[in-house]
C-alpha atoms as a PDB file:
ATOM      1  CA  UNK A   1     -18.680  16.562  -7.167  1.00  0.00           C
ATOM      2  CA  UNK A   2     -16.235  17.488  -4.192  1.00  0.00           C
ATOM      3  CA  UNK A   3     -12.638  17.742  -4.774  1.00  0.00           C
ATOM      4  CA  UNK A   4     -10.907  15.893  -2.172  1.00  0.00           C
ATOM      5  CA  UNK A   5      -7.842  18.030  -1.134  1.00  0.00           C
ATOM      6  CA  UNK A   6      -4.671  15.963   0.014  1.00  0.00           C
ATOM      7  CA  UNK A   7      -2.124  17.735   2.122  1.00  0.00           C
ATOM      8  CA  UNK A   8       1.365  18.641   0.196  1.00  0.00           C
ATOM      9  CA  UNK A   9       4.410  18.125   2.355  1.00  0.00           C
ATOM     10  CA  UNK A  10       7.864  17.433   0.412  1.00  0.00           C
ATOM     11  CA  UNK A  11       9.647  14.783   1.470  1.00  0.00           C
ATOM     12  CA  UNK A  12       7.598  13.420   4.012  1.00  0.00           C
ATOM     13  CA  UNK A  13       6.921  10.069   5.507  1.00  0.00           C
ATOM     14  CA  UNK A  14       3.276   9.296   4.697  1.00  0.00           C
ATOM     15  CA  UNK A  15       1.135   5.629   5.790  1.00  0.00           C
ATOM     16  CA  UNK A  16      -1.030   4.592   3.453  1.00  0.00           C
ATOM     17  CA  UNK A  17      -4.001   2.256   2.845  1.00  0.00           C
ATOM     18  CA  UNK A  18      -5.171   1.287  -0.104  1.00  0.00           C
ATOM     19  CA  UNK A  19      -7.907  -1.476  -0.968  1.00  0.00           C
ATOM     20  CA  UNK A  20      -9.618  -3.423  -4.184  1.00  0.00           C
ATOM     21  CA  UNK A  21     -12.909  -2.278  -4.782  1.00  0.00           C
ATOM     22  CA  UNK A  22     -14.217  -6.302  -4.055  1.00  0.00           C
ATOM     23  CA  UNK A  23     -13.545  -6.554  -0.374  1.00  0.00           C
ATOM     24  CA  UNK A  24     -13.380 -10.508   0.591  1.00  0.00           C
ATOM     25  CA  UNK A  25     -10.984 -10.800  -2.817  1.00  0.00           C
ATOM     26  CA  UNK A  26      -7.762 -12.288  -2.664  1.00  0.00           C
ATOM     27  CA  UNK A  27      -6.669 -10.772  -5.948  1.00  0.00           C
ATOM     28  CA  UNK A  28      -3.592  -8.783  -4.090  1.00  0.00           C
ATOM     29  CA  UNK A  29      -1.656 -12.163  -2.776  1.00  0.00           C
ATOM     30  CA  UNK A  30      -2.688 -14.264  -6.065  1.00  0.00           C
ATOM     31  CA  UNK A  31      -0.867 -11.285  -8.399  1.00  0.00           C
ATOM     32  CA  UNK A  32       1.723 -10.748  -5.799  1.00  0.00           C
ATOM     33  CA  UNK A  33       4.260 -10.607  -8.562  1.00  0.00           C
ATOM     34  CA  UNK A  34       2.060  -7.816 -10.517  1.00  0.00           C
ATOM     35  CA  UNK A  35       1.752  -6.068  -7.978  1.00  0.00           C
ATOM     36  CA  UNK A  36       6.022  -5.903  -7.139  1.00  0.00           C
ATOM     37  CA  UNK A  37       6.531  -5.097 -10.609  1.00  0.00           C
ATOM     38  CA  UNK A  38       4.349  -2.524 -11.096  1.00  0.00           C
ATOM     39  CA  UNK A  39       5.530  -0.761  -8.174  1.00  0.00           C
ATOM     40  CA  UNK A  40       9.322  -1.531  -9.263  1.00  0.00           C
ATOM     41  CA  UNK A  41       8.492   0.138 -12.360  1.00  0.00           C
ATOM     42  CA  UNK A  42       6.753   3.364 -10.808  1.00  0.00           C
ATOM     43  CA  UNK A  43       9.787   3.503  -7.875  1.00  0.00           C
ATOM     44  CA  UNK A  44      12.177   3.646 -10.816  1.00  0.00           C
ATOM     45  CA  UNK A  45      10.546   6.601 -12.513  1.00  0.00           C
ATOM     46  CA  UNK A  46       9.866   8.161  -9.690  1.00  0.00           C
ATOM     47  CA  UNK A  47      11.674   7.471  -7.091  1.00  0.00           C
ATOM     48  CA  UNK A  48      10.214   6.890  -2.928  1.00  0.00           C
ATOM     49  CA  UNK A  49      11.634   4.910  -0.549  1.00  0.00           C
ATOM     50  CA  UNK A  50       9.577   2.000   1.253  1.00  0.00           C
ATOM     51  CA  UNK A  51       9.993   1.554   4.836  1.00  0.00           C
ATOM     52  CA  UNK A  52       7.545  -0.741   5.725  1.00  0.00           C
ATOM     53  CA  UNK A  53       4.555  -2.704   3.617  1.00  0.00           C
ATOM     54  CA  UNK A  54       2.570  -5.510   3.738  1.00  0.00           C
ATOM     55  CA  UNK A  55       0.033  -7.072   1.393  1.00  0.00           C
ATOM     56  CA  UNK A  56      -3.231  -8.659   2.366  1.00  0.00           C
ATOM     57  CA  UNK A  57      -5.550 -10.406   0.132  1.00  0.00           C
ATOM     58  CA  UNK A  58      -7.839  -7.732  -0.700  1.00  0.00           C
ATOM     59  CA  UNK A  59      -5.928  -4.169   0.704  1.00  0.00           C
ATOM     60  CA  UNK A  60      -2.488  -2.898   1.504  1.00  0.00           C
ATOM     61  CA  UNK A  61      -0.740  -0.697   4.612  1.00  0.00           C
ATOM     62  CA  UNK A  62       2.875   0.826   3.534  1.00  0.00           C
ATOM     63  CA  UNK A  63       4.931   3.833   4.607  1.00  0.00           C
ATOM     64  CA  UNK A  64       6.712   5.740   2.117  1.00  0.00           C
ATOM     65  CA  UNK A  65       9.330   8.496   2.655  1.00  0.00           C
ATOM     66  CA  UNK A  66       8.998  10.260  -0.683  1.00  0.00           C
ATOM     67  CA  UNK A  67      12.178  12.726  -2.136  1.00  0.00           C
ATOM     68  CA  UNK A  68      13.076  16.000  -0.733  1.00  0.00           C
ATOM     69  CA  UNK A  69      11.068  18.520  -3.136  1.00  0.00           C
ATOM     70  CA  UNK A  70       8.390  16.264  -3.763  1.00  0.00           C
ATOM     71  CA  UNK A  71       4.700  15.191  -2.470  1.00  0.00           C
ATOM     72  CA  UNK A  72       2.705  14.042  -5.345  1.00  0.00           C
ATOM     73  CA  UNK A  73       2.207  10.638  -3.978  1.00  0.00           C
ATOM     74  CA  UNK A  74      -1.238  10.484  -6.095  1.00  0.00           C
ATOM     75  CA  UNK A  75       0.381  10.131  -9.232  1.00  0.00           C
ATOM     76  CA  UNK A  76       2.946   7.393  -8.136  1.00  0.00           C
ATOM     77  CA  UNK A  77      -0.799   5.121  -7.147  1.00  0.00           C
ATOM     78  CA  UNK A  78      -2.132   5.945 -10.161  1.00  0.00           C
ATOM     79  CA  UNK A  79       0.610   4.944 -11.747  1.00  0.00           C
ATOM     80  CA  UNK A  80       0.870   1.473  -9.930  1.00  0.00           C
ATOM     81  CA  UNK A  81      -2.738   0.923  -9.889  1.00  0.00           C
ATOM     82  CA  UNK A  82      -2.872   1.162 -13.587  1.00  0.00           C
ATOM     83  CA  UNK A  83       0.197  -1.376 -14.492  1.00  0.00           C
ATOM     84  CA  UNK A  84      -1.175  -4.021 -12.066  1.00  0.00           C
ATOM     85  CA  UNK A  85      -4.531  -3.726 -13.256  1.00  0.00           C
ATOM     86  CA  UNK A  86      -3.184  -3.551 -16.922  1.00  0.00           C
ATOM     87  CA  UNK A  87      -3.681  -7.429 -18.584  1.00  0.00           C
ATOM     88  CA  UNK A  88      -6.332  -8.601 -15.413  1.00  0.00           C
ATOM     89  CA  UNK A  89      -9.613  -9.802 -16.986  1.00  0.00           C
ATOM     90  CA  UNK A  90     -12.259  -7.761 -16.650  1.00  0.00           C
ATOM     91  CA  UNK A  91     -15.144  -8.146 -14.249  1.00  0.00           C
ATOM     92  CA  UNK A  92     -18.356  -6.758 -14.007  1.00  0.00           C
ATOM     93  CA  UNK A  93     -17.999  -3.068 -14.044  1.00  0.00           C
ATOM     94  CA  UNK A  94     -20.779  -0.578 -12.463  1.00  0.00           C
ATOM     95  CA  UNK A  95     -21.843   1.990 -14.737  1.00  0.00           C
ATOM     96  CA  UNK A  96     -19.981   4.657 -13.073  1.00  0.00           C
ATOM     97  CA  UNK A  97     -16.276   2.428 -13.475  1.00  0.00           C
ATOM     98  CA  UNK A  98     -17.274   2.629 -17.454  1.00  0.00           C
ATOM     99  CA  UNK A  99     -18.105   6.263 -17.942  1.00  0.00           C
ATOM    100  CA  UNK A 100     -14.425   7.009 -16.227  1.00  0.00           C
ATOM    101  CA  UNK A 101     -12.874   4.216 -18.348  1.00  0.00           C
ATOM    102  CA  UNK A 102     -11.842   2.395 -15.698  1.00  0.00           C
ATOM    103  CA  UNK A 103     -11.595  -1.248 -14.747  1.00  0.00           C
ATOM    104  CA  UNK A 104     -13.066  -1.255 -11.182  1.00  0.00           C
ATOM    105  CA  UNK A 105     -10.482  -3.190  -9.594  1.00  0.00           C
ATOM    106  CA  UNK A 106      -9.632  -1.186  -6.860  1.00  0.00           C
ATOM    107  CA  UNK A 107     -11.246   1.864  -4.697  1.00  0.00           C
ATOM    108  CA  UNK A 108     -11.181   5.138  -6.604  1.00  0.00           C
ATOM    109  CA  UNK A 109      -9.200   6.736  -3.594  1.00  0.00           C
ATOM    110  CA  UNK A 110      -6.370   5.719  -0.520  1.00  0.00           C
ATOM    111  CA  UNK A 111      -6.253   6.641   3.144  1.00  0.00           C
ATOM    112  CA  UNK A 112      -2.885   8.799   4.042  1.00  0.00           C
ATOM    113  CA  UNK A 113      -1.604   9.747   7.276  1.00  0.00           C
ATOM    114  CA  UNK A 114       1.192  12.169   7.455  1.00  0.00           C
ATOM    115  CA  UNK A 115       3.834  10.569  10.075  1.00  0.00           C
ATOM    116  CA  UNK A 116       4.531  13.299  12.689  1.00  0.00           C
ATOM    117  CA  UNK A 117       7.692  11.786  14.981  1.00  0.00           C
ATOM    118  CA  UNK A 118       9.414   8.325  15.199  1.00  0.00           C
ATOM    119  CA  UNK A 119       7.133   7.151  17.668  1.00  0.00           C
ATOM    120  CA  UNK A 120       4.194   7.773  15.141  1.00  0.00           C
ATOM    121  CA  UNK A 121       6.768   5.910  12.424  1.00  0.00           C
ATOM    122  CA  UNK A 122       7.000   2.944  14.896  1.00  0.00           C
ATOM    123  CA  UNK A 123       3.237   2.847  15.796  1.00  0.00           C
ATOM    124  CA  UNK A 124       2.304   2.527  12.382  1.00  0.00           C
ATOM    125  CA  UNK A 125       5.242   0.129  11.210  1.00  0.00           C
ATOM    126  CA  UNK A 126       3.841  -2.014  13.987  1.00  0.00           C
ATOM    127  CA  UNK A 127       0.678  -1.617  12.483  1.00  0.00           C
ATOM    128  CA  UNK A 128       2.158  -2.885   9.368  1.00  0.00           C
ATOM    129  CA  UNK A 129       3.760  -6.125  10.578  1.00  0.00           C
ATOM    130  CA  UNK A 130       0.330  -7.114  12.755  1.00  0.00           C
ATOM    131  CA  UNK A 131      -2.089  -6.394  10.820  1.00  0.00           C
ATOM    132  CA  UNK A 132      -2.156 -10.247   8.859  1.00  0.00           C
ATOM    133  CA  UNK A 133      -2.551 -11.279  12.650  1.00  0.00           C
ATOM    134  CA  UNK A 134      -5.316  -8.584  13.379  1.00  0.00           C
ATOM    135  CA  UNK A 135      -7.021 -10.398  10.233  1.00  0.00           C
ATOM    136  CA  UNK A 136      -7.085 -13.660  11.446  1.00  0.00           C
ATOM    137  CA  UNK A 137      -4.677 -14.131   8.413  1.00  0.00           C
ATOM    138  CA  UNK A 138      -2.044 -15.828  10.717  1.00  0.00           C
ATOM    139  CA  UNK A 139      -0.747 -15.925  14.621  1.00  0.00           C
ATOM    140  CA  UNK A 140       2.480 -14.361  14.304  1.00  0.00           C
ATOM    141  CA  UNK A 141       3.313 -11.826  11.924  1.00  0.00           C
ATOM    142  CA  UNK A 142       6.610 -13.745  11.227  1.00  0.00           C
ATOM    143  CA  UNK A 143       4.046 -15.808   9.588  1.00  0.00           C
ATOM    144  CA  UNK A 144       2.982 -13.815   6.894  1.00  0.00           C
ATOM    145  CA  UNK A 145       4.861 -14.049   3.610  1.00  0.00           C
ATOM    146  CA  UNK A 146       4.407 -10.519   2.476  1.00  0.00           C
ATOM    147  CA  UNK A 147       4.994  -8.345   4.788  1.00  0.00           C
ATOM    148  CA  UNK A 148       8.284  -6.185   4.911  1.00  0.00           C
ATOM    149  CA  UNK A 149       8.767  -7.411   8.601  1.00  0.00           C
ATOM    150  CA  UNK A 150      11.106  -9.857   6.940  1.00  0.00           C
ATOM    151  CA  UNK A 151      13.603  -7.446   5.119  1.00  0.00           C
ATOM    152  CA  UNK A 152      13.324  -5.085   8.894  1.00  0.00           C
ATOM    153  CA  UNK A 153      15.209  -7.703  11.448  1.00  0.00           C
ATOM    154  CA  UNK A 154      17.098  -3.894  12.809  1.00  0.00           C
ATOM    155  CA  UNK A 155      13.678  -3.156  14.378  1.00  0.00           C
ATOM    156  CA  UNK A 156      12.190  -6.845  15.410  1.00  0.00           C
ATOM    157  CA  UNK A 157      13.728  -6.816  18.814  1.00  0.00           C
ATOM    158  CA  UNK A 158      12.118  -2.825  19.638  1.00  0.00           C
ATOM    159  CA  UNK A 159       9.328  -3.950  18.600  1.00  0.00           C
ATOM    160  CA  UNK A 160       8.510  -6.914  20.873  1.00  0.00           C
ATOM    161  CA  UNK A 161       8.425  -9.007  17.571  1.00  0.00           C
ATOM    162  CA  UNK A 162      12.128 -10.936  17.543  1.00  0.00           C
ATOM    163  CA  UNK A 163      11.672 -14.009  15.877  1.00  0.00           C
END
């Protein structure tokens, strides 16, 4: 088996995308409140900073900006993969979800980009806020209850989205 080898910058500003293993699910927005705990939990033990997320039925896009010193950003998503899918019923597992113990819920691994500048911070913030549109989820991203868009009214206007 390959070993997938992530980059390991300290205190960067990384995107991420992360998905349930049952695309078409809507698992994510029914457990919403999982979901915030668990990563309330993980943020307090080890510590990142959240500038932009949103939540779609079956996947996630965020940015973190994680502490000077540190990069393990794989450990914090294992960490909040396991307490939200802690306490779910289990589904049908395949065989290869049982020989790793695990309960199949989501994809085994996450897309990361490394943000380069602010314009690479902006174009994927953006991404952030439109993607519930891009999905047919809603028209306006203003729309969509869970989506950080709300808490981020500083940016709104720079980013053609005022409300």
């Amino acid at each position: 088996m390959s070993e997938y080898r992530r980059p390991r910058i300290t205190g960067a500003q990384v995107f991420f995308t992360v998905a349930l293993a049952r695309r078409g699910s809507s698992l994510l927005t029914d457990e919403v409140t999982r979901l915030r705990e668990a990563v309330r939990v993980t943020k307090a033990e080890r510590p990142f900073e959240i500038g932009a997320w949103v939540l779609l039925p079956d996947h996630l896009h965020c940015i973190w900006t994680l502490p000077a010193g540190d990069a393990d950003f794989s450990t914090r998503w294992r960490l909040i993969k396991s307490r939200f899918s802690r306490g779910l019923p289990k589904g049908p597992l395949r065989a290869s979800h049982e020989l790793r113990q695990e309960r199949g819920i989501w994809q085994r691994r996450f897309w990361e980009h490394h943000i380069r500048d602010r314009n690479d911070y902006l174009v994927h913030l953006r991404y952030c806020w439109m993607n519930p549109v891009k999905h047919g989820l809603v028209e306006r991203p203003e729309d969509w209850p869970y989506s950080s868009l709300h808490r981020d009214a500083r940016f709104r206007a720079d980013m053609g989205l005022a409300m």
